[in-house]
C-alpha atoms as a PDB file:
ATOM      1  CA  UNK A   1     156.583 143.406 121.354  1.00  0.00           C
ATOM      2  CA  UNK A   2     153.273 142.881 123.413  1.00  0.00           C
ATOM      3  CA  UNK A   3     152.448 146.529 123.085  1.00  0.00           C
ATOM      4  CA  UNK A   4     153.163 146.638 119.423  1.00  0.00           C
ATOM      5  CA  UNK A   5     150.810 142.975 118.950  1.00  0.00           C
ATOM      6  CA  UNK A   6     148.129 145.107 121.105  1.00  0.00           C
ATOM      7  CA  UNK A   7     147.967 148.089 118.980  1.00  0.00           C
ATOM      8  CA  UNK A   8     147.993 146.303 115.626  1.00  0.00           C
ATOM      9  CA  UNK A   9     144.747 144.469 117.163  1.00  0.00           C
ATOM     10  CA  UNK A  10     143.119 147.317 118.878  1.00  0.00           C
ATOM     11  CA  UNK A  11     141.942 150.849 117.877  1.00  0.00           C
ATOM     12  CA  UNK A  12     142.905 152.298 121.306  1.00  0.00           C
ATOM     13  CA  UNK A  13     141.984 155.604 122.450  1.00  0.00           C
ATOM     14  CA  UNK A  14     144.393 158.600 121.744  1.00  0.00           C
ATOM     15  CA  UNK A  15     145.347 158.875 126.118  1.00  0.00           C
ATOM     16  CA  UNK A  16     145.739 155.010 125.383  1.00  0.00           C
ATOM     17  CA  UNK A  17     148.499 155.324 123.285  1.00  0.00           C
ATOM     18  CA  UNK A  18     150.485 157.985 124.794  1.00  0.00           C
ATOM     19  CA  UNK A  19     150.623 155.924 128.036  1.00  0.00           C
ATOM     20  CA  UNK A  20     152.162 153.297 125.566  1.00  0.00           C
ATOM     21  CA  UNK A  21     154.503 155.907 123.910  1.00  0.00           C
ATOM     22  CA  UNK A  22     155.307 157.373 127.953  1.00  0.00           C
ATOM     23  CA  UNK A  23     156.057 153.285 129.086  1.00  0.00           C
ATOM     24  CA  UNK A  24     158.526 152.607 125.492  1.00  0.00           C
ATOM     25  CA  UNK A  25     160.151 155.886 126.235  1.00  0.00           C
ATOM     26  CA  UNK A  26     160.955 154.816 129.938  1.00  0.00           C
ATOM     27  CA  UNK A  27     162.549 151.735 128.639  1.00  0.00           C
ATOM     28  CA  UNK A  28     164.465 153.577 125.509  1.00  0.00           C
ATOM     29  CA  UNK A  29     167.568 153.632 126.722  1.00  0.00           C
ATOM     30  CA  UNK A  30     167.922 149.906 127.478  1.00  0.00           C
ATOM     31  CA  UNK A  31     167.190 149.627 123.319  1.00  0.00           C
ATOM     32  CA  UNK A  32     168.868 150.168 120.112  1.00  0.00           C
ATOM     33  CA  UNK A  33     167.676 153.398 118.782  1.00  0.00           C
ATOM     34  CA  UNK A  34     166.517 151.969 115.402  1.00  0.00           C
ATOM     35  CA  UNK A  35     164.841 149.435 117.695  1.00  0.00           C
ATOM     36  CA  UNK A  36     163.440 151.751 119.800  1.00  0.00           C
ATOM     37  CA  UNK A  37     162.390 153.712 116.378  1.00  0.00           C
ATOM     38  CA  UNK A  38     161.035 150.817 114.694  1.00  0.00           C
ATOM     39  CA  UNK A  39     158.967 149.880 117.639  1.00  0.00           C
ATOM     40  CA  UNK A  40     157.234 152.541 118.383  1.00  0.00           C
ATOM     41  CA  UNK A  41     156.380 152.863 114.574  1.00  0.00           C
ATOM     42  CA  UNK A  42     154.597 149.893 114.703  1.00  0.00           C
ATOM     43  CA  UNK A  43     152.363 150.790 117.430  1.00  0.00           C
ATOM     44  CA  UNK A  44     151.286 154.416 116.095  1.00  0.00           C
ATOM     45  CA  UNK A  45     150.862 152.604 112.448  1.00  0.00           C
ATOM     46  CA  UNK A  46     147.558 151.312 112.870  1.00  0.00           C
ATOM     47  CA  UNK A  47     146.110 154.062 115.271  1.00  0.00           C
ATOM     48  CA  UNK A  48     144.346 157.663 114.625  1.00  0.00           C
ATOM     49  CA  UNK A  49     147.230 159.680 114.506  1.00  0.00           C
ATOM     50  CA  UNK A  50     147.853 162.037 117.182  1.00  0.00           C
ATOM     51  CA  UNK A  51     147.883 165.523 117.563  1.00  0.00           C
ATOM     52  CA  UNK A  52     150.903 165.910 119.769  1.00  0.00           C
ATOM     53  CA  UNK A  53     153.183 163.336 121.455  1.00  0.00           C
ATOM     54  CA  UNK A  54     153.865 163.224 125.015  1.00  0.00           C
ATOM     55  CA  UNK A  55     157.019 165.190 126.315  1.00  0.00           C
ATOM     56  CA  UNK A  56     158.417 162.571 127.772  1.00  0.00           C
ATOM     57  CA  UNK A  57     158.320 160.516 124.829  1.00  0.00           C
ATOM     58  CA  UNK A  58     159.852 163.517 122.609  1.00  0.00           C
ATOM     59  CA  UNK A  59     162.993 163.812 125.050  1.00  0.00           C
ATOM     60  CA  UNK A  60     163.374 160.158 125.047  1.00  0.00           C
ATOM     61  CA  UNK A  61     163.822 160.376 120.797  1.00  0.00           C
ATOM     62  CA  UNK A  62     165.717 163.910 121.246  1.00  0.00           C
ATOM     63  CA  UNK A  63     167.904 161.723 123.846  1.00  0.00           C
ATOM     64  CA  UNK A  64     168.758 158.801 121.155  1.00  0.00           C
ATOM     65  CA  UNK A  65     172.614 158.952 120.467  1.00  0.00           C
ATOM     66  CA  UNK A  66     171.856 159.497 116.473  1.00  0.00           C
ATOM     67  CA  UNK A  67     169.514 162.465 117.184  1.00  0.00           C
ATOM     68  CA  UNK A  68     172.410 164.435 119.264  1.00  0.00           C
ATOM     69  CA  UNK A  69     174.887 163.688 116.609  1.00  0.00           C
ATOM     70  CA  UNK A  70     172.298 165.057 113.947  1.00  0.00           C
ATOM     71  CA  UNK A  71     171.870 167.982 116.509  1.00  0.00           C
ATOM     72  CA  UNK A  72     175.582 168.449 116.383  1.00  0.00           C
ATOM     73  CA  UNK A  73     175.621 169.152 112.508  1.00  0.00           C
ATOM     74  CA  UNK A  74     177.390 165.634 111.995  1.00  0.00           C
ATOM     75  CA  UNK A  75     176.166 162.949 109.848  1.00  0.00           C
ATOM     76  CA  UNK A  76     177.388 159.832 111.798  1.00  0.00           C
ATOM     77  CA  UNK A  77     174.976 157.660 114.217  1.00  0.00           C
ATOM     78  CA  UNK A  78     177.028 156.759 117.543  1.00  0.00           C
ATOM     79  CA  UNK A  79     174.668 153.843 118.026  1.00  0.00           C
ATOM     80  CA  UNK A  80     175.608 151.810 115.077  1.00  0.00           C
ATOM     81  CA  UNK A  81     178.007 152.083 112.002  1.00  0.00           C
ATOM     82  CA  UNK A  82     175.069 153.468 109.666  1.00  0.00           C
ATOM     83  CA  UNK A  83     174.838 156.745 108.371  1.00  0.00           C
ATOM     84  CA  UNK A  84     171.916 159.039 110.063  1.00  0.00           C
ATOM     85  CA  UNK A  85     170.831 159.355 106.381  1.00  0.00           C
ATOM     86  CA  UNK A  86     170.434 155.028 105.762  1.00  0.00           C
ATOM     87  CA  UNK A  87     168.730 155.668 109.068  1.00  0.00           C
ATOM     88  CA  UNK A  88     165.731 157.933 108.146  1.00  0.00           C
ATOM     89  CA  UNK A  89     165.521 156.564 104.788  1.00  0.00           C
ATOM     90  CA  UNK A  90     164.783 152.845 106.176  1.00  0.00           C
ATOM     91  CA  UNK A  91     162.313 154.479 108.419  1.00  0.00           C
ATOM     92  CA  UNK A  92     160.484 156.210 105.945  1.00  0.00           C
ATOM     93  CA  UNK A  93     160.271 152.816 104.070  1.00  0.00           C
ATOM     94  CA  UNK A  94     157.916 152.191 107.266  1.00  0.00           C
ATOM     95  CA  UNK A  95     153.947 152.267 106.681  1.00  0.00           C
ATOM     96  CA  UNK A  96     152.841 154.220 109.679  1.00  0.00           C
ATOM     97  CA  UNK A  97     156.109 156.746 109.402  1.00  0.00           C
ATOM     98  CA  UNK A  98     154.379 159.632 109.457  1.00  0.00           C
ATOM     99  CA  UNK A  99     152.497 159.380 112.694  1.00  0.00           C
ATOM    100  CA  UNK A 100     155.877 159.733 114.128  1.00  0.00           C
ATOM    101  CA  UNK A 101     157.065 162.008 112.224  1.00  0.00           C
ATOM    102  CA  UNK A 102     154.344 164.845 111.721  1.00  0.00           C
ATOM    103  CA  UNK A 103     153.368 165.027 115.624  1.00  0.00           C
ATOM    104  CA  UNK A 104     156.925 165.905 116.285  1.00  0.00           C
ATOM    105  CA  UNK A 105     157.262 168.492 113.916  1.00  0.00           C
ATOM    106  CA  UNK A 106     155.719 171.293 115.604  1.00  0.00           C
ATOM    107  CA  UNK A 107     157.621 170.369 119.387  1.00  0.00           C
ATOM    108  CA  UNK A 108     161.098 169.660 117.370  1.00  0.00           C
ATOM    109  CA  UNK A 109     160.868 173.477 115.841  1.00  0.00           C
ATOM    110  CA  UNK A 110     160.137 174.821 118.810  1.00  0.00           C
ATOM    111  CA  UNK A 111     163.521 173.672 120.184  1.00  0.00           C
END
């Protein structure tokens, strides 16, 4: 929550906030994934979005329980009772959604 208050106050430098993303994705697992996702939304919100996301950070959101079930080819989140599809829907309802999204593009293709 204190890095999320910080960015919405601050324009922080681009190595600023992937130290943030690197320290949230260190602590993912101890989260909720839509917590974890709704977090780290609000920090890259009100920042310059970024070019590319630290790898770190990308295997921490690869590593979320809903992601491997979506890698799977099924439709059902492990980490709650929602569907994966009530999941990215409420996260597109998100200002900022895109700066999460369109960074990871490129990395998540790759894969």
């Amino acid at each position: 929550m204190l890095l999320s208050s910080l960015s919405q106050k601050c324009l922080l430098q681009s190595p600023a906030v992937k130290v943030i993303l690197g320290a949230m994705a260190s602590c993912s697992s101890r989260v909720a994934p839509q917590q974890f996702v709704n977090a780290t939304i609000s920090v890259l919100s009100p920042q310059d979005q970024l070019d590319e996301l630290p790898g770190p950070f990308i295997q921490a959101v690869l590593g979320l329980p809903w992601v491997f079930i979506l890698k799977q080819g099924f439709l059902i989140n492990l980490g709650t009772d929602r569907d994966i599809h009530e999941i990215i829907l409420d996260m597109t309802l998100w200002s900022g959604f895109e700066k999460l999204i369109n960074p990871m593009i490129s990395p998540l293709v790759d894969r």
